[in-house]
N, C-alpha and C. Protein backbone atom coordinates (compact mmCIF):
# COMPACT_ATOMS: atom_id res chain seq x y z
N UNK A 1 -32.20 8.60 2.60
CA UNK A 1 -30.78 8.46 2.36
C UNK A 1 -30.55 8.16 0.88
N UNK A 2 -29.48 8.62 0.32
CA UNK A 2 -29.62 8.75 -1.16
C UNK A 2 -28.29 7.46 -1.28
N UNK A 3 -29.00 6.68 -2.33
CA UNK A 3 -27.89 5.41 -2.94
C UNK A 3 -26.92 5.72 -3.48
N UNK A 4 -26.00 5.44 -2.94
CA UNK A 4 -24.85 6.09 -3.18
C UNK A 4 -23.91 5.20 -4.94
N UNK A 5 -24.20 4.05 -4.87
CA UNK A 5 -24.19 2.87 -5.85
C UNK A 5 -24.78 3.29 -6.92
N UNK A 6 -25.99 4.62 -7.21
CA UNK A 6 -26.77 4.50 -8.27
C UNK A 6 -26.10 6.00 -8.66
N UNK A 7 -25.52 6.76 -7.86
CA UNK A 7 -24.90 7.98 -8.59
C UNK A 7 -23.68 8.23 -9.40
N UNK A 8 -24.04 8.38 -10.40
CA UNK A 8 -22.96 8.56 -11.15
C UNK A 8 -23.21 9.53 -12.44
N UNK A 9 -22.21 10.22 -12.80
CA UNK A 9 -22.00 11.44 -13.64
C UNK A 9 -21.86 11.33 -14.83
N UNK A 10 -22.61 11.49 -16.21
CA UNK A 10 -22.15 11.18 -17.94
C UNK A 10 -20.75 11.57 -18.07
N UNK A 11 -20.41 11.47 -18.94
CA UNK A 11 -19.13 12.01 -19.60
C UNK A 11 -18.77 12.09 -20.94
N UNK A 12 -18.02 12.83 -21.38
CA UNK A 12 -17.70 12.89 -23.13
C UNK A 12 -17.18 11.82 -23.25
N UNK A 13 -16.27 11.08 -22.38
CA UNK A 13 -15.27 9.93 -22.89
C UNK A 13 -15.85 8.75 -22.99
N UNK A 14 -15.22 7.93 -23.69
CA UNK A 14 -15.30 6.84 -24.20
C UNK A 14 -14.33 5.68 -23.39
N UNK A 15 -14.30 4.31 -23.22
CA UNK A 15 -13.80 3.57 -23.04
C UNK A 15 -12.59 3.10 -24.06
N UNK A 16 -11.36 3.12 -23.29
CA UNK A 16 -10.54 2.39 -24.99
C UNK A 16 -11.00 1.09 -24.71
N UNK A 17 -10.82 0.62 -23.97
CA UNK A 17 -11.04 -0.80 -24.18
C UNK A 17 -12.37 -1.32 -25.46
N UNK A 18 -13.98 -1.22 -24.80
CA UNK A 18 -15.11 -1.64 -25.73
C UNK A 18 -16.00 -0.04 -26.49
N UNK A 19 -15.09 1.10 -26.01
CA UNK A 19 -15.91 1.44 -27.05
C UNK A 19 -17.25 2.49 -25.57
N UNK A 20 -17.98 1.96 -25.15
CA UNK A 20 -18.90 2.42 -24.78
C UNK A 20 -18.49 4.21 -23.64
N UNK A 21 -19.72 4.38 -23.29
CA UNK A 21 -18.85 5.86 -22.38
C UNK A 21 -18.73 5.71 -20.95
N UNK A 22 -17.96 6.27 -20.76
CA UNK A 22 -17.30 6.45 -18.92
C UNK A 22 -18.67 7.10 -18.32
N UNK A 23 -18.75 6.74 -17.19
CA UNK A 23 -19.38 7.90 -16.24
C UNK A 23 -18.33 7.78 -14.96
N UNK A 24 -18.68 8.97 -14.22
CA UNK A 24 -17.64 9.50 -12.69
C UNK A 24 -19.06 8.79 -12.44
N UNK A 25 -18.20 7.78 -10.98
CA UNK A 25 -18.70 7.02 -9.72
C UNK A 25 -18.02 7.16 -8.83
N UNK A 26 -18.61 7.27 -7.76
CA UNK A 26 -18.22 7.50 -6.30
C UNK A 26 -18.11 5.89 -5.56
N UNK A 27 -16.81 5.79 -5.02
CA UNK A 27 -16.35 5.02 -4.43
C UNK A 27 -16.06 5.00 -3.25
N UNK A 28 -15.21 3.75 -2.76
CA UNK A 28 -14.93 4.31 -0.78
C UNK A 28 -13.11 4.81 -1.07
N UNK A 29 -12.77 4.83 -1.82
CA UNK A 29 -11.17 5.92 -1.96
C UNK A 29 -11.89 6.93 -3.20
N UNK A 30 -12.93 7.84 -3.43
CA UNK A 30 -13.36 9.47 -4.01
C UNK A 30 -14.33 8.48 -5.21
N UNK A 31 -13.75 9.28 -6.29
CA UNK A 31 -14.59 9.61 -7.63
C UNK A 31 -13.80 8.89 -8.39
N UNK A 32 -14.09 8.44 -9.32
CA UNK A 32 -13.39 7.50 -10.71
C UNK A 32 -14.04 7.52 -11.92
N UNK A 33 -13.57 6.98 -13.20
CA UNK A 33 -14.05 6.74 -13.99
C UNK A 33 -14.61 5.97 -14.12
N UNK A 34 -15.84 5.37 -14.80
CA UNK A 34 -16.05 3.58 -14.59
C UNK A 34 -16.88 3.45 -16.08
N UNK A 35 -16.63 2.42 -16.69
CA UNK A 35 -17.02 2.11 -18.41
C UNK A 35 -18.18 1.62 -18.12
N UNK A 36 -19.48 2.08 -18.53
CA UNK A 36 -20.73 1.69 -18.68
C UNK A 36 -21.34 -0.12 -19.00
N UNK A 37 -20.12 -0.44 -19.65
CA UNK A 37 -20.21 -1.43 -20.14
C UNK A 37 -20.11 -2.55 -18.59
N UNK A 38 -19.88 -2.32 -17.69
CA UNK A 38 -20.09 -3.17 -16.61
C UNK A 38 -20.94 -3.73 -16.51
N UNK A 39 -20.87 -5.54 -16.15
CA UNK A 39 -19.88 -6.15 -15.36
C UNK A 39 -18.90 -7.02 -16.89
N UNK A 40 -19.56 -7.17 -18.53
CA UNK A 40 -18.96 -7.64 -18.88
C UNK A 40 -17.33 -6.15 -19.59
N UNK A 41 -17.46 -4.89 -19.30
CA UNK A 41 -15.91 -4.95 -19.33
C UNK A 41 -15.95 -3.72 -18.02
N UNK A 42 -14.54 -4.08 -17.08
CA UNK A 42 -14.54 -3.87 -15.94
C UNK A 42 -13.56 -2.40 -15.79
N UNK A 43 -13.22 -1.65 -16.86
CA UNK A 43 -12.15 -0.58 -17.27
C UNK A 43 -12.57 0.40 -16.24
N UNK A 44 -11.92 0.80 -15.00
CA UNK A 44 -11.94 2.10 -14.34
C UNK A 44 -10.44 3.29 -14.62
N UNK A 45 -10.30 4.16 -14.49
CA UNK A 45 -9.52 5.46 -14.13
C UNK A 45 -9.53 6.15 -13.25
N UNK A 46 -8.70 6.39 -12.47
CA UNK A 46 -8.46 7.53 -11.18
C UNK A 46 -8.93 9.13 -12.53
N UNK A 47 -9.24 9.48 -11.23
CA UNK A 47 -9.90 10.99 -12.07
C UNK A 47 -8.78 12.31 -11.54
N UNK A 48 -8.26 12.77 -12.51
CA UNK A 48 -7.13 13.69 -12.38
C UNK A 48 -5.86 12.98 -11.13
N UNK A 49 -5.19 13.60 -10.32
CA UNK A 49 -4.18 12.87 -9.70
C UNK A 49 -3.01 12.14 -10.84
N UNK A 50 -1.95 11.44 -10.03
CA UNK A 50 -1.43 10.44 -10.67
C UNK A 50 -1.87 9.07 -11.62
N UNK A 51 -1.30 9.21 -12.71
CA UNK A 51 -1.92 8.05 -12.96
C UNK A 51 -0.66 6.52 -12.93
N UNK A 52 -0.79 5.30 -12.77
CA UNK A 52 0.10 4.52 -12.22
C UNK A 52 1.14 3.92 -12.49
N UNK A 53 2.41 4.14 -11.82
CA UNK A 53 3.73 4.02 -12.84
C UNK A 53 3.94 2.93 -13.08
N UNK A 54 4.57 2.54 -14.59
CA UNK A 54 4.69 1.21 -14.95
C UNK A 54 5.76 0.61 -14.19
N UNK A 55 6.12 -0.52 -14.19
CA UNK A 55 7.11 -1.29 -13.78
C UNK A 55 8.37 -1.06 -14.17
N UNK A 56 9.20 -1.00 -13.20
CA UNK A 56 10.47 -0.98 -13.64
C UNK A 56 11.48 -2.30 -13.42
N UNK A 57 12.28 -2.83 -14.87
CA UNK A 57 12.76 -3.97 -14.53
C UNK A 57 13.83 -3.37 -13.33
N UNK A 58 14.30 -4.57 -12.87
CA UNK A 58 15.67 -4.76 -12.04
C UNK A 58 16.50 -5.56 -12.42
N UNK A 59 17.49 -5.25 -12.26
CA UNK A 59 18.89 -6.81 -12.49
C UNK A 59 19.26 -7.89 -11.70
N UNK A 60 18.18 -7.70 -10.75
CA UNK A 60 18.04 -8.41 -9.32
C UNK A 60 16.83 -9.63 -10.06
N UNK A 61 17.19 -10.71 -9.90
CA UNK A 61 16.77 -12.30 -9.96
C UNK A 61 16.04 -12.67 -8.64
N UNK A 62 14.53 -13.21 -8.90
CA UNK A 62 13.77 -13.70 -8.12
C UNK A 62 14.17 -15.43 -7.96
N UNK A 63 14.62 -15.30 -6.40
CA UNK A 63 15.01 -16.61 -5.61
C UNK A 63 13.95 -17.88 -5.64
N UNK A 64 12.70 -17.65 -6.18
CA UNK A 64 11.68 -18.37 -6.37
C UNK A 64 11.88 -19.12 -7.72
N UNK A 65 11.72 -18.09 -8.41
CA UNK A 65 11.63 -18.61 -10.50
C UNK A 65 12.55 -17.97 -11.33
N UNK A 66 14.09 -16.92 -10.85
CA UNK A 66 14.75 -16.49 -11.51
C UNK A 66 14.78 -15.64 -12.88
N UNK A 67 13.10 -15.05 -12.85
CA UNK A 67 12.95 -14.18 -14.13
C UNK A 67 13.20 -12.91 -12.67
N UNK A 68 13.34 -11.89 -13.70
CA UNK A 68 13.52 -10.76 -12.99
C UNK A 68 12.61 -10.24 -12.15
N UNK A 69 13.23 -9.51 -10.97
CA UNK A 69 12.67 -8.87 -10.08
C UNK A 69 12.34 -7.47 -10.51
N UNK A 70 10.92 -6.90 -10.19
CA UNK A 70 10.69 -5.50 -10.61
C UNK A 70 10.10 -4.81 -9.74
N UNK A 71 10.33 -3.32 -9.72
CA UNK A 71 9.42 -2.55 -9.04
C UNK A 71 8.64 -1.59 -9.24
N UNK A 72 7.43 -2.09 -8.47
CA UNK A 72 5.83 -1.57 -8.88
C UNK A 72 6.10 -0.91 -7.99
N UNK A 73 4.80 -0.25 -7.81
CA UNK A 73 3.77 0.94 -7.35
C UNK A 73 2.93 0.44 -6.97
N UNK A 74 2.20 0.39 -5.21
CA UNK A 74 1.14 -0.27 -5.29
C UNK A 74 0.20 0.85 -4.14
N UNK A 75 -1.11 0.52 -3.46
CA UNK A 75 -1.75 1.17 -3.13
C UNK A 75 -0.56 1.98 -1.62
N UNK A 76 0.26 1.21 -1.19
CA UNK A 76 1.01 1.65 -0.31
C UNK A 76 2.28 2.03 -0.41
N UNK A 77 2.71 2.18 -1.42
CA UNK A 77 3.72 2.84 -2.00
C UNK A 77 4.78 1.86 -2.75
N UNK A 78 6.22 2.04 -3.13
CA UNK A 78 6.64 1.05 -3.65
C UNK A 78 6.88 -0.19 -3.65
N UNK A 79 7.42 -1.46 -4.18
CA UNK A 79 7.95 -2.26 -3.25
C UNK A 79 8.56 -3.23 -4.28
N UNK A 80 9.03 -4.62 -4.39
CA UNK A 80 9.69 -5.31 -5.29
C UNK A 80 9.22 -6.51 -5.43
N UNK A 81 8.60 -6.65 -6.57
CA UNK A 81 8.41 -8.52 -6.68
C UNK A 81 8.74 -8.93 -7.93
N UNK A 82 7.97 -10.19 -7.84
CA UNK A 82 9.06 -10.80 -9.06
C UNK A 82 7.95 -10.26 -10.97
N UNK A 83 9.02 -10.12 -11.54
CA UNK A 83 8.03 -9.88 -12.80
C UNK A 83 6.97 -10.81 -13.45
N UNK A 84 6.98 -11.46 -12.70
CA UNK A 84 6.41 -13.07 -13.30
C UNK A 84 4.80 -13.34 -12.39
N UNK A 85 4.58 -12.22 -12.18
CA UNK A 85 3.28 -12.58 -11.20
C UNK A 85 2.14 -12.40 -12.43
N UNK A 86 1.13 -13.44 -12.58
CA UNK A 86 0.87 -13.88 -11.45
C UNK A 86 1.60 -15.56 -11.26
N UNK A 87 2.01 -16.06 -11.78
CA UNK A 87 2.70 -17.43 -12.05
C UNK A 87 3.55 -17.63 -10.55
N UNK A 88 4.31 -16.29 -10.42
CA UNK A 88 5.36 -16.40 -9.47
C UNK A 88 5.00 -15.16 -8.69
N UNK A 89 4.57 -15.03 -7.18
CA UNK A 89 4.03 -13.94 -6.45
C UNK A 89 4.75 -13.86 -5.08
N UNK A 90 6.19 -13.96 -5.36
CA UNK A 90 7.40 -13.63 -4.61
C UNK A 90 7.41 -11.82 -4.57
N UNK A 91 7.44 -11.43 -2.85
CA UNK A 91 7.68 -10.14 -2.95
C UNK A 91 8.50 -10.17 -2.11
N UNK A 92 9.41 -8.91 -2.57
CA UNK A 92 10.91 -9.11 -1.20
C UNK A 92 10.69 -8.28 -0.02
N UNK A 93 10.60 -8.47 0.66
CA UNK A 93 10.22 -8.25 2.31
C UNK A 93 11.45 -7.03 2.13
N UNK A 94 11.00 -5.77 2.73
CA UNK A 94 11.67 -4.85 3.19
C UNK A 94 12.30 -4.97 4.71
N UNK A 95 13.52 -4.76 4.95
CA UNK A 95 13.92 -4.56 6.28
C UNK A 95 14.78 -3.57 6.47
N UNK A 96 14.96 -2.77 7.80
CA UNK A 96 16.01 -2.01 7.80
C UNK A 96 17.08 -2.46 8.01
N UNK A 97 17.07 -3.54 8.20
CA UNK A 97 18.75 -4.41 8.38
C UNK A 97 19.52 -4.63 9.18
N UNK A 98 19.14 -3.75 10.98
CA UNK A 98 19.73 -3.96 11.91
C UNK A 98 18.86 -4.63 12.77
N UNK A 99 19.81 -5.54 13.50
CA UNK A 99 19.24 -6.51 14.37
C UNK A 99 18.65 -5.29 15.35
N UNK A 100 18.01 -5.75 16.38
CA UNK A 100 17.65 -5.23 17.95
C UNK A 100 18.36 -5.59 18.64
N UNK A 101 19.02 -4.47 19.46
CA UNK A 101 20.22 -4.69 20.43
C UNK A 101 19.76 -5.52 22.01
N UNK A 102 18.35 -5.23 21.77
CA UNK A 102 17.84 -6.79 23.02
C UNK A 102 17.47 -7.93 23.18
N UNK A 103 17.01 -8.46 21.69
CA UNK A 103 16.49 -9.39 21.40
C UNK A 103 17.69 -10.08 20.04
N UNK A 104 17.92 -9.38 19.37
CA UNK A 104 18.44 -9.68 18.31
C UNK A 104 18.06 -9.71 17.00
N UNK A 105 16.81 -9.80 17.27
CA UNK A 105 15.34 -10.16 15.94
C UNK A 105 15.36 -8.82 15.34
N UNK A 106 15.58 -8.86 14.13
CA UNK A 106 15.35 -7.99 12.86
C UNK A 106 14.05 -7.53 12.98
N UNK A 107 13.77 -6.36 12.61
CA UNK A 107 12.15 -5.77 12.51
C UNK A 107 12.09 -5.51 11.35
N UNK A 108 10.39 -5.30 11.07
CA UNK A 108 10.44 -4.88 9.84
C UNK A 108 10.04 -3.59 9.55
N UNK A 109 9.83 -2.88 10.64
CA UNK A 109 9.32 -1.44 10.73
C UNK A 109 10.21 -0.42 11.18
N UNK A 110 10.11 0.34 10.98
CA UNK A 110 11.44 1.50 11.17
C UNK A 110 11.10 1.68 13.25
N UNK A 111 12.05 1.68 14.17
CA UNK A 111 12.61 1.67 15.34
C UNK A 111 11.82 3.07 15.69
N UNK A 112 10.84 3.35 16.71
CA UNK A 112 10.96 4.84 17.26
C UNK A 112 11.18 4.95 18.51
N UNK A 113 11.64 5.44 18.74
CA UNK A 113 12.71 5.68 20.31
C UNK A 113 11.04 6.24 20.87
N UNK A 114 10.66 6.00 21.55
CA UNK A 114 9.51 6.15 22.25
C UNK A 114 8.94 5.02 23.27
N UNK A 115 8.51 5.49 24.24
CA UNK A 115 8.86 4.17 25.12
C UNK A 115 6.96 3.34 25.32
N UNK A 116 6.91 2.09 25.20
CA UNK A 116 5.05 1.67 25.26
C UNK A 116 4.40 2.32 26.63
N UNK A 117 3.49 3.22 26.50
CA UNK A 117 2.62 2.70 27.45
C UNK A 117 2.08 2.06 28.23
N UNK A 118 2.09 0.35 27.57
CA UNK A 118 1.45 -0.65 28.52
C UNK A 118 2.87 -1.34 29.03
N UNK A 119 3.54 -1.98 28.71
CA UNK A 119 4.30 -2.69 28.85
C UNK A 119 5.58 -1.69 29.08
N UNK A 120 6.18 -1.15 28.82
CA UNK A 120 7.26 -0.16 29.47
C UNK A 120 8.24 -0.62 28.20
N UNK A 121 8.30 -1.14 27.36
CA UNK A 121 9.08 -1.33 25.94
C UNK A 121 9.65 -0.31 25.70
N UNK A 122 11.29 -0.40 25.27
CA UNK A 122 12.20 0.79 25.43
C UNK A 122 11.89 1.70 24.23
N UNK A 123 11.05 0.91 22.94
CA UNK A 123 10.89 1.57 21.62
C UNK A 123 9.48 0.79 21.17
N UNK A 124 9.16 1.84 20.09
CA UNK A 124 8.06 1.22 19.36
C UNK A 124 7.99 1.22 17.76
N UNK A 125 7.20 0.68 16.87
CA UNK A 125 7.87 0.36 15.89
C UNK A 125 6.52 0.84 14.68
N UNK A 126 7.05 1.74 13.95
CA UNK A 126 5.97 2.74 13.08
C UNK A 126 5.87 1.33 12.26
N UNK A 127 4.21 1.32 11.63
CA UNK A 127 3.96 0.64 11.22
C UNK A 127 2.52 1.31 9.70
N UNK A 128 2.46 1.32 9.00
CA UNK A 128 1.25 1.65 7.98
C UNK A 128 0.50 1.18 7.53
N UNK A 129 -0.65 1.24 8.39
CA UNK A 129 -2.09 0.33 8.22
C UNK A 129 -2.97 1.03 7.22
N UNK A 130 -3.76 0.59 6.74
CA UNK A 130 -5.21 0.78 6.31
C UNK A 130 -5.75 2.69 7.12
N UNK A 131 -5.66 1.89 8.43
CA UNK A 131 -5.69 3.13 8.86
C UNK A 131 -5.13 4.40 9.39
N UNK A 132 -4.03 4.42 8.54
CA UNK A 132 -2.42 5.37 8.80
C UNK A 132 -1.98 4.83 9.40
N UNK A 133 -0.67 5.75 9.53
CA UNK A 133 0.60 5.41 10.11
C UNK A 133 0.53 5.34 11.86
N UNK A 134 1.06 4.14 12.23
CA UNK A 134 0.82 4.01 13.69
C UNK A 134 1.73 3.36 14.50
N UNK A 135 2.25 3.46 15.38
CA UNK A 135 3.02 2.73 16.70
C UNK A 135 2.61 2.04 16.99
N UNK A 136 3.09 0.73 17.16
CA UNK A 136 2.94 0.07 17.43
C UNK A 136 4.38 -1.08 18.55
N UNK A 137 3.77 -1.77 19.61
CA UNK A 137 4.55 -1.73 20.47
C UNK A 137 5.63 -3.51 19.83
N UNK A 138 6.88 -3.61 19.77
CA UNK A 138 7.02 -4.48 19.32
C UNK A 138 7.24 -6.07 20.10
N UNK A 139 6.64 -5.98 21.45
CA UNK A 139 6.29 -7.04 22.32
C UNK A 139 4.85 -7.86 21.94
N UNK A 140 5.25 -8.97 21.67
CA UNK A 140 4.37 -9.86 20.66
C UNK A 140 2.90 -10.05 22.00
N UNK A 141 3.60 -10.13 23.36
CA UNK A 141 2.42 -10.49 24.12
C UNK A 141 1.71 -8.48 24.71
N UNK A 142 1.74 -7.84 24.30
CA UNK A 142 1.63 -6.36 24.51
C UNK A 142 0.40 -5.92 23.39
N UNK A 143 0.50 -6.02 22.55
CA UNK A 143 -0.29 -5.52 21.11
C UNK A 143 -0.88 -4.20 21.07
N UNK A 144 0.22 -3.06 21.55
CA UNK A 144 -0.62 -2.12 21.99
C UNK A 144 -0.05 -1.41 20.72
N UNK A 145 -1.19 -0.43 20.33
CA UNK A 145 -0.83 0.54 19.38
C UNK A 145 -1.32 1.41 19.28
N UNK A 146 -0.86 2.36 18.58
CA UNK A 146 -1.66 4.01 19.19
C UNK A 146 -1.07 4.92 17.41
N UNK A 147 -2.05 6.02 17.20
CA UNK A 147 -2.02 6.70 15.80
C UNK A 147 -0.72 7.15 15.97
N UNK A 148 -0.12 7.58 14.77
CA UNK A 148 0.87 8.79 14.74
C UNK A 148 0.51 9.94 15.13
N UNK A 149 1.17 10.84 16.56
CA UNK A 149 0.87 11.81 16.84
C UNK A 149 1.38 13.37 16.02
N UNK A 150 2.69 12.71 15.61
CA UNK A 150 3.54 13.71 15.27
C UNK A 150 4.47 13.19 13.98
N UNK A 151 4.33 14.06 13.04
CA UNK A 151 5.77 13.11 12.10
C UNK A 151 6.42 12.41 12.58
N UNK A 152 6.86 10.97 12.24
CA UNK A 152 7.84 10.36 13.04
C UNK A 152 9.20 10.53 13.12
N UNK A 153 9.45 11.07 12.37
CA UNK A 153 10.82 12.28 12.13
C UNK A 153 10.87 12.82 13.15
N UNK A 154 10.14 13.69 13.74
CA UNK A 154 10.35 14.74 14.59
C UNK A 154 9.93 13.82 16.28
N UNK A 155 9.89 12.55 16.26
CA UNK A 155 10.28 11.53 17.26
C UNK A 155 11.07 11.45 17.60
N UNK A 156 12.10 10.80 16.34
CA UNK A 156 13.23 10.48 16.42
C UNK A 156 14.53 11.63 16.58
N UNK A 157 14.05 12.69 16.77
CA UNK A 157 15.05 13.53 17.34
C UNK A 157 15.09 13.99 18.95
C-alpha cells in the first residue's frame, strides 16, 4: 500500500510567505498546495477552483461586542459573524422565521413536506452534514434520518 502522506509533486512556485517551494499534496478534500517549509511555516492553496472570498463588512452590529457583523465564506457556504473573531466568536444563527404550526418551535432547517418513516411526522427537516444533504426527522425522541434522494426542490412540489 503506497503512503499516501509521503506523496507529493515539485513545483515552479514559491511560497509568498518564507520564500521556500510549494509541492501538490494529496489530502482527504483532493490535491493542494503545501510550502515545503512545514511545520515551521504552515502556507497551503486550493489548486485551481475558487479561491476564498474575503469578508464582507455589514452595517449590522454584533449583540455580543458591537464591532461589526460580517460575512464570510466558510467550508459550508455563507454565513455571518462578528468581525472581531477571534476575540468575539458570535455567529448569527440562520432561521427561516416561521414558527411550526404544531409545536410552535422555530426550526432551523428548511421544512420538507415529506412524511418520517419511523414515527409518522407530518414533515422532515433538510439538514447539511459532513455527509450531504439529508432529512432528517424533526421529533427529538425519533432521530431518524435518511440521504437526499432527490433535489429538495423537487420535494417540495
Amino acid at each position: 500500500m503506497t503512503d499516501i502522506k509521503r506523496m507529493e509533486n515539485p513545483t515552479d512556485l514559491t511560497c509568498e510567505k518564507c520564500g521556500k517551494p510549494l509541492v501538490i499534496k494529496w489530502g482527504r478534500f483532493g490535491t493542494f498546495f503545501a510550502c515545503t517549509g512545514y511545520p515551521d511555516c504552515k502556507t497551503t492553496k486550493p489548486i485551481g477552483g475558487q479561491q476564498k472570498k474575503p469578508d464582507v463588512p455589514l452595517d449590522e452590529k454584533c449583540p455580543n461586542c458591537g464591532n461589526n457583523l460580517v460575512l464570510k465564506t466558510g467550508r459550508y457556504g455563507e454565513f455571518t459573524a462578528c468581525g472581531n473573531y477571534p476575540n468575539c466568536k458570535y455567529v448569527k444563527q440562520k432561521t427561516i422565521g416561521m414558527p411550526c404550526p404544531e409545536c410552535n418551535f422555530v426550526t432551523w432547517g428548511k421544512p420538507v413536506p415529506e412524511k418520517c418513516p419511523e414515527c409518522g411526522s407530518p414533515y422532515m427537516v433538510e439538514k447539511w452534514l459532513k455527509a450531504g444533504p439529508m432529512l432528517q426527522c424533526p421529533n427529538a425522541d425519533c432521530k431518524h434520518k435518511q440521504p437526499v434522494q432527490a433535489p429538495v426542490e423537487a420535494l417540495a412540489q
